[in-house]
Protein backbone atom coordinates (compact mmCIF):
# COMPACT_ATOMS: atom_id res chain seq x y z
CA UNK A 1 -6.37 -13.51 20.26
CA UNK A 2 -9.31 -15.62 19.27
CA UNK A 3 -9.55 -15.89 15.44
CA UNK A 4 -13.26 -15.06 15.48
CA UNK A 5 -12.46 -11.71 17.37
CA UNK A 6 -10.12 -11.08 14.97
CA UNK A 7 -12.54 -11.33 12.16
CA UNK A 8 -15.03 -9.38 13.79
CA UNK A 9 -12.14 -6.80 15.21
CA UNK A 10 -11.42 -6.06 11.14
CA UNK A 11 -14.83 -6.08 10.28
CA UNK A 12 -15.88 -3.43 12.47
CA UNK A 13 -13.18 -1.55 11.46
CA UNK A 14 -13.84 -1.65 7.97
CA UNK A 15 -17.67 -0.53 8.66
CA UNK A 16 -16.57 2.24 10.75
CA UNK A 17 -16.35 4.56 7.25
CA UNK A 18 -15.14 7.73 8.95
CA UNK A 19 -12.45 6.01 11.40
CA UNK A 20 -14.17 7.45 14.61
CA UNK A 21 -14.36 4.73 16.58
CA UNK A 22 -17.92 3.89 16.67
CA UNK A 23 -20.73 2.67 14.64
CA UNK A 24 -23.39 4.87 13.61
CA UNK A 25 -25.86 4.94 11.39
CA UNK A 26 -23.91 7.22 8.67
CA UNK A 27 -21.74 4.76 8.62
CA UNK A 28 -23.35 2.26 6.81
CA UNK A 29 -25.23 4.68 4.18
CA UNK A 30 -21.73 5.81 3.74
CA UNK A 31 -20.77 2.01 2.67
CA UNK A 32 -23.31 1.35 1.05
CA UNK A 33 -22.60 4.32 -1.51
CA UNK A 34 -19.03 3.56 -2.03
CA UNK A 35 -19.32 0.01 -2.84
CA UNK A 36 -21.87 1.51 -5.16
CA UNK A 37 -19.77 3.60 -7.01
CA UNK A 38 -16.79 2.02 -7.05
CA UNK A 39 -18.51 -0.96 -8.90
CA UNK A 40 -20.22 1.48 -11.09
CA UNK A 41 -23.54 0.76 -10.34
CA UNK A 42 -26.61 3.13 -10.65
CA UNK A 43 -27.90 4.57 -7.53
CA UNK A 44 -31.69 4.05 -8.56
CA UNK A 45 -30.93 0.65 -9.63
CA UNK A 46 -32.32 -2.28 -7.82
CA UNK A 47 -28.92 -4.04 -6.78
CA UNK A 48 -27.85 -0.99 -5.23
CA UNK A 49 -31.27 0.06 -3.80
CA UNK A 50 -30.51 -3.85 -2.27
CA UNK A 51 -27.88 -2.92 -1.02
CA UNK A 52 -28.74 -0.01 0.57
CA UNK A 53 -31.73 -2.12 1.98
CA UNK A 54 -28.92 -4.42 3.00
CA UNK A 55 -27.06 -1.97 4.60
CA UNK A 56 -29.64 -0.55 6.82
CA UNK A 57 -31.10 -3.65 7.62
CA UNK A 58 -27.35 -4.57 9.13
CA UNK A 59 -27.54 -1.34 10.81
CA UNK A 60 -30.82 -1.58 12.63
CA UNK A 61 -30.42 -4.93 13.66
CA UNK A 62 -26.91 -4.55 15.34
CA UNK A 63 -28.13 -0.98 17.21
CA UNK A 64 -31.65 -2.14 17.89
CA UNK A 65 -30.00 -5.61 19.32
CA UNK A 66 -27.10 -3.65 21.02
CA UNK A 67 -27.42 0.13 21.72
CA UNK A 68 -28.64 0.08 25.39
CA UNK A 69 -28.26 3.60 26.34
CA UNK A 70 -29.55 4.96 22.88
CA UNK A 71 -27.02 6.86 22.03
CA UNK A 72 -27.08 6.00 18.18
CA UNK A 73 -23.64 4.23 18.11
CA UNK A 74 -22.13 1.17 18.82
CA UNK A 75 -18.33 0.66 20.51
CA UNK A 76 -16.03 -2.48 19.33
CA UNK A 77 -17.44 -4.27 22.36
CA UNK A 78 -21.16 -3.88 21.68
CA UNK A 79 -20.66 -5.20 17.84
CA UNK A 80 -18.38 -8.18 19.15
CA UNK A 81 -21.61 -9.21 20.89
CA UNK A 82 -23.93 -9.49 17.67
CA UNK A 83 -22.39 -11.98 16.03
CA UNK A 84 -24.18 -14.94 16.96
CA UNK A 85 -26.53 -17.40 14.58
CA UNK A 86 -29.63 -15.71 15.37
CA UNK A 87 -28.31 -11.63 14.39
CA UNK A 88 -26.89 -12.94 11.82
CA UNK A 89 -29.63 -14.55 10.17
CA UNK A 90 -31.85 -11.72 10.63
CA UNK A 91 -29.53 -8.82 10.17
CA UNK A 92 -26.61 -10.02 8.12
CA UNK A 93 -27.76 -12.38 5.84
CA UNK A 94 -29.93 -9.20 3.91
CA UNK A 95 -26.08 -7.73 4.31
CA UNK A 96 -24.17 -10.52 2.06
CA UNK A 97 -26.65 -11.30 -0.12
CA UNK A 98 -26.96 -7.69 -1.52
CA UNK A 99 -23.51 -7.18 -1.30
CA UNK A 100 -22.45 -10.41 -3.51
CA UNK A 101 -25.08 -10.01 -5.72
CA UNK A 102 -23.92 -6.54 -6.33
CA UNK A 103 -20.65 -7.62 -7.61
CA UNK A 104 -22.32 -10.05 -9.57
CA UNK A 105 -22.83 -7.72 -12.11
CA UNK A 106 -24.08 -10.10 -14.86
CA UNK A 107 -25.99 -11.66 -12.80
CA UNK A 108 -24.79 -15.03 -13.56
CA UNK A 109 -23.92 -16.61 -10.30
CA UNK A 110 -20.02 -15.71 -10.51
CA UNK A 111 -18.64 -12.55 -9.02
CA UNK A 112 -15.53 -11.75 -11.34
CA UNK A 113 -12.22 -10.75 -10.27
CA UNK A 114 -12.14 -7.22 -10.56
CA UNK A 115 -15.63 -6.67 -9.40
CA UNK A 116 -14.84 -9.05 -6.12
CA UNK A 117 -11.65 -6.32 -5.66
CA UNK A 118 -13.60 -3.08 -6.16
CA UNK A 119 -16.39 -4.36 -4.27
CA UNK A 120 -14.31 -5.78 -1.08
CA UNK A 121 -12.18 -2.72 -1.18
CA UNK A 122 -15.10 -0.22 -1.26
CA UNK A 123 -15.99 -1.81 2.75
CA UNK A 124 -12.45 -1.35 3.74
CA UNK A 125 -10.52 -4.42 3.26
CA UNK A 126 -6.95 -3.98 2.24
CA UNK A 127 -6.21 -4.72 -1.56
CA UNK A 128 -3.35 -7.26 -0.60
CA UNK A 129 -5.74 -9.10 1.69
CA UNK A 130 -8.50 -8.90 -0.85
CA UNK A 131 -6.16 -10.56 -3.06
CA UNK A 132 -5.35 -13.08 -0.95
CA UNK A 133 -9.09 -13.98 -0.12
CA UNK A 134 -9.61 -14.25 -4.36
CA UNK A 135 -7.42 -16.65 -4.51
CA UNK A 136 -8.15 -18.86 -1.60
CA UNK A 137 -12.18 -18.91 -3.77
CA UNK A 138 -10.25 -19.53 -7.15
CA UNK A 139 -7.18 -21.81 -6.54
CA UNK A 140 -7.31 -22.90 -10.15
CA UNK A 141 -7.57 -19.23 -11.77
CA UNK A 142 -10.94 -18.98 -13.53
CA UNK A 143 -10.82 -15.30 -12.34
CA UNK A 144 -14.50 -15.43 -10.94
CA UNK A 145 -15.98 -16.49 -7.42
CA UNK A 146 -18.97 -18.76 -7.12
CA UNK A 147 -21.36 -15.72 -5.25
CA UNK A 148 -23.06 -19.12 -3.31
CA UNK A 149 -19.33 -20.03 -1.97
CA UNK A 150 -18.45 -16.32 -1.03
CA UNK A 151 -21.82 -16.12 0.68
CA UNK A 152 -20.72 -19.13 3.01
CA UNK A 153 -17.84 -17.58 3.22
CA UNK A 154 -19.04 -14.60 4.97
CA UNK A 155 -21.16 -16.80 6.95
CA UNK A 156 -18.23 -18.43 8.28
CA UNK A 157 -16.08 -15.02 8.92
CA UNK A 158 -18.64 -13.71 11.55
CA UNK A 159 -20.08 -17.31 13.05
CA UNK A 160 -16.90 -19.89 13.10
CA UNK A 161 -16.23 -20.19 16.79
CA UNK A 162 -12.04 -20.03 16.48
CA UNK A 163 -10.84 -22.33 13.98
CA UNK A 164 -10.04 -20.97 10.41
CA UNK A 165 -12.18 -19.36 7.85
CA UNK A 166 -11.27 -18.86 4.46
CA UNK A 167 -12.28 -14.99 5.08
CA UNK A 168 -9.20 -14.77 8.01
CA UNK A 169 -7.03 -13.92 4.95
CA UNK A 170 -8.67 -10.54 5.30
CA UNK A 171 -7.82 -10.18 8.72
């Protein structure tokens, strides 16, 4: 299979918080709580009201874009669709930013080790391909990410056409 369906194909199994099969709204409220709280981070606080922002911003652009008989969720095959430059920039974008500058909880431009796992595990990711994605961003074993690199990086997971990504280590 195509590497970029690949990508996507884990990705919109990692948003799909319950496991049902489809997108829905809940969905993404759900993920944007449990990256919340597994990085410890107050719900009334403005990285996680970000987030949350984030979150729903993600979610209305992918069913307002895709859900053409209005039936408030979204199949594998309608989500596959989305990812082009022009969703992404509008819907995603909002998505990554709040989500990497959540984990950078010091706010210093570096997402550290731990918070990169808790945060990438709270969306769904498996911890061994977590891992794996930490240290493709830190070959030399500073223990942080640069949140500008990881930001590219997620850039790159939904819009590289084939081809390798540094995020197909999640796949």
């Amino acid at each position: 299979m195509d590497a970029r369906l690949d990508r996507i194909k884990a990705a919109f199994n990692a948003l799909d918080t319950d496991a049902n099969g489809y997108l829905e709204a809940d969905d993404f409220d759900r993920l944007a709580h449990r990256i919340t709280h597994a990085l410890d981070v107050p719900e009334n606080s403005a990285k996680a009201q970000a987030l949350r922002t984030g979150c729903r911003r993600y979610w209305q652009g992918l069913v307002g874009a895709l859900d053409q008989n209005n039936d408030g969720k979204l199949t594998y095959e309608e989500y596959a669709r989305f990812h082009e430059p022009a969703g992404y920039e509008v819907n995603v974008r909002p998505y990554a930013e709040a989500l990497t500058g959540i984990c950078d909880r010091d706010d210093d431009g570096f997402v550290q080790h731990a918070d990169f796992v808790r945060g990438l595990r709270a969306v769904g990711f498996p911890e061994e391909n977590v891992e794996a994605l930490f240290r493709a961003f830190d070959p030399h074993g500073t223990g942080r990410v640069a949140v500008g690199e990881w930001r590219t990086a997620i850039e790159e997971y939904f819009l590289a056409r084939g081809g390798h990504a540094v995020g197909d280590t999640l796949v």
